[in-house]
C-alpha atoms as a PDB file:
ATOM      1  CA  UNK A   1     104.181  95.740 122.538  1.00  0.00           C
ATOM      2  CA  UNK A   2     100.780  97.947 123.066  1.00  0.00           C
ATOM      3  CA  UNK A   3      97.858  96.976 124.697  1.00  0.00           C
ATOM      4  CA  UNK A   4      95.735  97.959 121.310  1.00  0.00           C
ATOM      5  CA  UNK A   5      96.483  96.549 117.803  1.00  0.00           C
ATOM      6  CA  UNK A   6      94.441  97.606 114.611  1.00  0.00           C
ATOM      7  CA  UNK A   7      93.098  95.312 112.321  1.00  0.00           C
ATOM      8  CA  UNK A   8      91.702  95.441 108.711  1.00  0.00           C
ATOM      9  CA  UNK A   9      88.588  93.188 108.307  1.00  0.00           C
ATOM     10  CA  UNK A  10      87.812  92.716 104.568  1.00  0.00           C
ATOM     11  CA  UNK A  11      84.830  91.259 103.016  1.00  0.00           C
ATOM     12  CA  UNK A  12      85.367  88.262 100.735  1.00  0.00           C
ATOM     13  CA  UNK A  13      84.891  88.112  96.626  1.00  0.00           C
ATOM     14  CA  UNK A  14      84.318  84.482  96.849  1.00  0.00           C
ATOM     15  CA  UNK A  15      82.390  82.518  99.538  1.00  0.00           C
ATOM     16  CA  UNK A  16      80.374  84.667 102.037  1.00  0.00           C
ATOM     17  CA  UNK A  17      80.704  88.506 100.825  1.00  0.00           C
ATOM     18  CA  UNK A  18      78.554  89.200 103.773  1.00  0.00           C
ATOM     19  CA  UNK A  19      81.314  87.916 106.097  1.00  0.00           C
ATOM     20  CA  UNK A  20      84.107  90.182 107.099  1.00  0.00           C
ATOM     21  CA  UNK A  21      87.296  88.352 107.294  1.00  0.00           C
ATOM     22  CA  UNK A  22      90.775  89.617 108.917  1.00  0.00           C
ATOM     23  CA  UNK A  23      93.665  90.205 106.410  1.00  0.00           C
ATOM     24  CA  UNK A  24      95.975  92.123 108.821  1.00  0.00           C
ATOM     25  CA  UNK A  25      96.740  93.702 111.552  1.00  0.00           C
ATOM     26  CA  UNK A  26      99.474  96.755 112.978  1.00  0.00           C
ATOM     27  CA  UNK A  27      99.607  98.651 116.490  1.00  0.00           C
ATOM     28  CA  UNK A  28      99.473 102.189 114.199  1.00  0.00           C
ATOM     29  CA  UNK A  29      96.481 102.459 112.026  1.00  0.00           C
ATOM     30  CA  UNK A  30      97.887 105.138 109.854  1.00  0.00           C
ATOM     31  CA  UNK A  31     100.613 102.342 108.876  1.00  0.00           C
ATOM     32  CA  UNK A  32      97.564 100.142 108.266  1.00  0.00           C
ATOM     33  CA  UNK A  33      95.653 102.538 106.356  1.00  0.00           C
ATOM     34  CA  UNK A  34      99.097 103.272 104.117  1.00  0.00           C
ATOM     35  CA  UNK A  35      99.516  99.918 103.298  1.00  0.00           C
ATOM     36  CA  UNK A  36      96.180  99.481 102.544  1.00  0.00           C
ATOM     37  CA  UNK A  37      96.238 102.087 100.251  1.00  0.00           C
ATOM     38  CA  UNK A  38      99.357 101.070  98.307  1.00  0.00           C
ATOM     39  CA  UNK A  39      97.205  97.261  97.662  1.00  0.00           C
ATOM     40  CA  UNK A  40      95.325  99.249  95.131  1.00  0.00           C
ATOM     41  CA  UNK A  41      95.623  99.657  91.470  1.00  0.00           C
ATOM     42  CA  UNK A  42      93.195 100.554  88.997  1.00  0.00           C
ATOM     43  CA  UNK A  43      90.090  98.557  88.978  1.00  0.00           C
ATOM     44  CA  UNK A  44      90.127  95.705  86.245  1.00  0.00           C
ATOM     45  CA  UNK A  45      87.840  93.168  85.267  1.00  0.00           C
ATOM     46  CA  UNK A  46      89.200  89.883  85.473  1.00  0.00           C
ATOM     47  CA  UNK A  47      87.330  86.692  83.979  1.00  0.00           C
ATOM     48  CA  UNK A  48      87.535  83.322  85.679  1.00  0.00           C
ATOM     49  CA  UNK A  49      85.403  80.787  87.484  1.00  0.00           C
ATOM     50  CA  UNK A  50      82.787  81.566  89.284  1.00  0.00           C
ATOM     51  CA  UNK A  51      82.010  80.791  93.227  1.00  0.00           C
ATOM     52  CA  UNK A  52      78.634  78.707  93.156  1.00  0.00           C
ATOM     53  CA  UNK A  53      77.792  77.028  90.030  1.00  0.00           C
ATOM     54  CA  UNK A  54      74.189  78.853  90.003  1.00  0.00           C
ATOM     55  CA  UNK A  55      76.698  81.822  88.554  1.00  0.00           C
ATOM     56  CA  UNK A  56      77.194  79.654  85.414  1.00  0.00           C
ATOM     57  CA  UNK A  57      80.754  78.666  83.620  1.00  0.00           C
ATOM     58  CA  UNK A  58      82.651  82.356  83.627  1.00  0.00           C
ATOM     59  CA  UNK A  59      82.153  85.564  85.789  1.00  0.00           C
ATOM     60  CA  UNK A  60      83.367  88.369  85.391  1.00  0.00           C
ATOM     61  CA  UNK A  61      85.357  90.017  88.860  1.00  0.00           C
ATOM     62  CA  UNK A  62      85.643  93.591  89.672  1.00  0.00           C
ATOM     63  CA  UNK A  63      88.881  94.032  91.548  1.00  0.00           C
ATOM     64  CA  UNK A  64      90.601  96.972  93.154  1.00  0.00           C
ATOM     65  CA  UNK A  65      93.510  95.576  94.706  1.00  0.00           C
ATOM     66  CA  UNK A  66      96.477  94.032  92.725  1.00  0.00           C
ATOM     67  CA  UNK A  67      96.086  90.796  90.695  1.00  0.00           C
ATOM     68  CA  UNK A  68      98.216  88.000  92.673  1.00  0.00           C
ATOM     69  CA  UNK A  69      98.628  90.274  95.697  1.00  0.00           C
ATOM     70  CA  UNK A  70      97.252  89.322  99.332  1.00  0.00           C
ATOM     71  CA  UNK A  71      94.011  91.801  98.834  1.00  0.00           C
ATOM     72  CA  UNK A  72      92.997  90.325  95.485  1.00  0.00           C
ATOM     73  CA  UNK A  73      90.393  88.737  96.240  1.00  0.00           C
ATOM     74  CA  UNK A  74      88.447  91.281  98.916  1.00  0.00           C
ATOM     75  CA  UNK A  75      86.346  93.992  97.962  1.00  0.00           C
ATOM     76  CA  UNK A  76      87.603  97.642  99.496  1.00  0.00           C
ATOM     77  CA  UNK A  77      86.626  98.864 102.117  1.00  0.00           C
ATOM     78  CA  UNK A  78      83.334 101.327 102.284  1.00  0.00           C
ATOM     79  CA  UNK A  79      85.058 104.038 104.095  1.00  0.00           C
ATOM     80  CA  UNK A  80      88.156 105.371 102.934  1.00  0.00           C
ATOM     81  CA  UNK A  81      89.133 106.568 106.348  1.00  0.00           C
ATOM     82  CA  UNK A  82      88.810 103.141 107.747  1.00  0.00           C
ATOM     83  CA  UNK A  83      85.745 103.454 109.725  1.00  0.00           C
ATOM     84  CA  UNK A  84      83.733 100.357 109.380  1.00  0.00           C
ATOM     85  CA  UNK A  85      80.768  99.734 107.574  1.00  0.00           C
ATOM     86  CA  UNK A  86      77.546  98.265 108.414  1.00  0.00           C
ATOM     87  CA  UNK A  87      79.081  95.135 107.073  1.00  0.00           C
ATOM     88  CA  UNK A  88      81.856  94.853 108.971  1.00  0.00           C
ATOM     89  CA  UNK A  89      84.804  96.228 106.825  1.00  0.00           C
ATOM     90  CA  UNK A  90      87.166  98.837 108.072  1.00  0.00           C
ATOM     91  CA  UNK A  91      89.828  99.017 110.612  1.00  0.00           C
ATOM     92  CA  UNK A  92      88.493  97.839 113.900  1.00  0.00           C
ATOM     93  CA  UNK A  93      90.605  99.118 117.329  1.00  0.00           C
ATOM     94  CA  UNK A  94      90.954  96.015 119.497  1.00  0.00           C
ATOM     95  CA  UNK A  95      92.182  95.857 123.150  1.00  0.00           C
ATOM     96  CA  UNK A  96      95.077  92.814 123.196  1.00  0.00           C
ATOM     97  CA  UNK A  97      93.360  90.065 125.332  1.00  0.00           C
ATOM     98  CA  UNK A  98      89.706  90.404 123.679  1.00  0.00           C
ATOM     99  CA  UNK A  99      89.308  88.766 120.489  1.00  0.00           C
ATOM    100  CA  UNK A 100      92.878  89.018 118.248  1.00  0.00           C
ATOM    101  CA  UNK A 101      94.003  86.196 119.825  1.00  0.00           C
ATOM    102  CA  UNK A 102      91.494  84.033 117.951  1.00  0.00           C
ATOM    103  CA  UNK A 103      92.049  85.198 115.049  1.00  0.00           C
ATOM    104  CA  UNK A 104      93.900  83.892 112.309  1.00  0.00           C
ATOM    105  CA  UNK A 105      96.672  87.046 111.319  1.00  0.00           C
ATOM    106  CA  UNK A 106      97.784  86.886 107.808  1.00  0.00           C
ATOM    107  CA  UNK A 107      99.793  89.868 107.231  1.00  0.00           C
ATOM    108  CA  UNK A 108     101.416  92.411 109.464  1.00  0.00           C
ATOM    109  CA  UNK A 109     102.445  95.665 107.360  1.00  0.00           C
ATOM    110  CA  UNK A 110     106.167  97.035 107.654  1.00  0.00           C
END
């Protein structure tokens, strides 16, 4: 195994879309960015309920990523090259022993 990993911290649709959460993680960030990229469709709208109440009965979501797929419900990242944003989403390099092994990993790519 390397001493580095990659991992892809998306911001939330629902909840906190301040907060960057992790979605996954690979020792090659070109296989990250790849299967990143292949998440994606065609941005839809797609009408539902809404994450406070204050938002009313129905809102309308403005997704990127592909409707039942693990990325549905994150907004893309700013940078298309990975580098993170100000908010916190992007690929982030991270030395094994620091902080991955808090983290809760959800999906390694192939």
């Amino acid at each position: 195994m390397n001493e580095q990993v990659y991992k892809l911290c998306l911001n939330p649709m629902r909840g906190h879309t301040e907060e960057c959460e992790l979605v996954a993680w690979s020792e090659n960030k070109e296989v990250l960015l790849k299967w990143y990229n292949a998440q994606k469709v065609e941005p839809y709208v797609d009408i539902g309920r809404p994450s406070f109440s204050c938002h009313g009965s129905t809102h309308h979501w403005h997704k990127t990523f592909a409707k039942g797929g693990p990325l549905e419900w994150f907004n893309p990242m700013h940078h298309q090259d990975g580098e993170v944003s100000r908010f916190g989403s992007g690929i982030h390099y991270v030395r094994l022993g620091s902080d991955i092994n808090n983290q809760n990993i959800c999906i390694k790519p192939e």
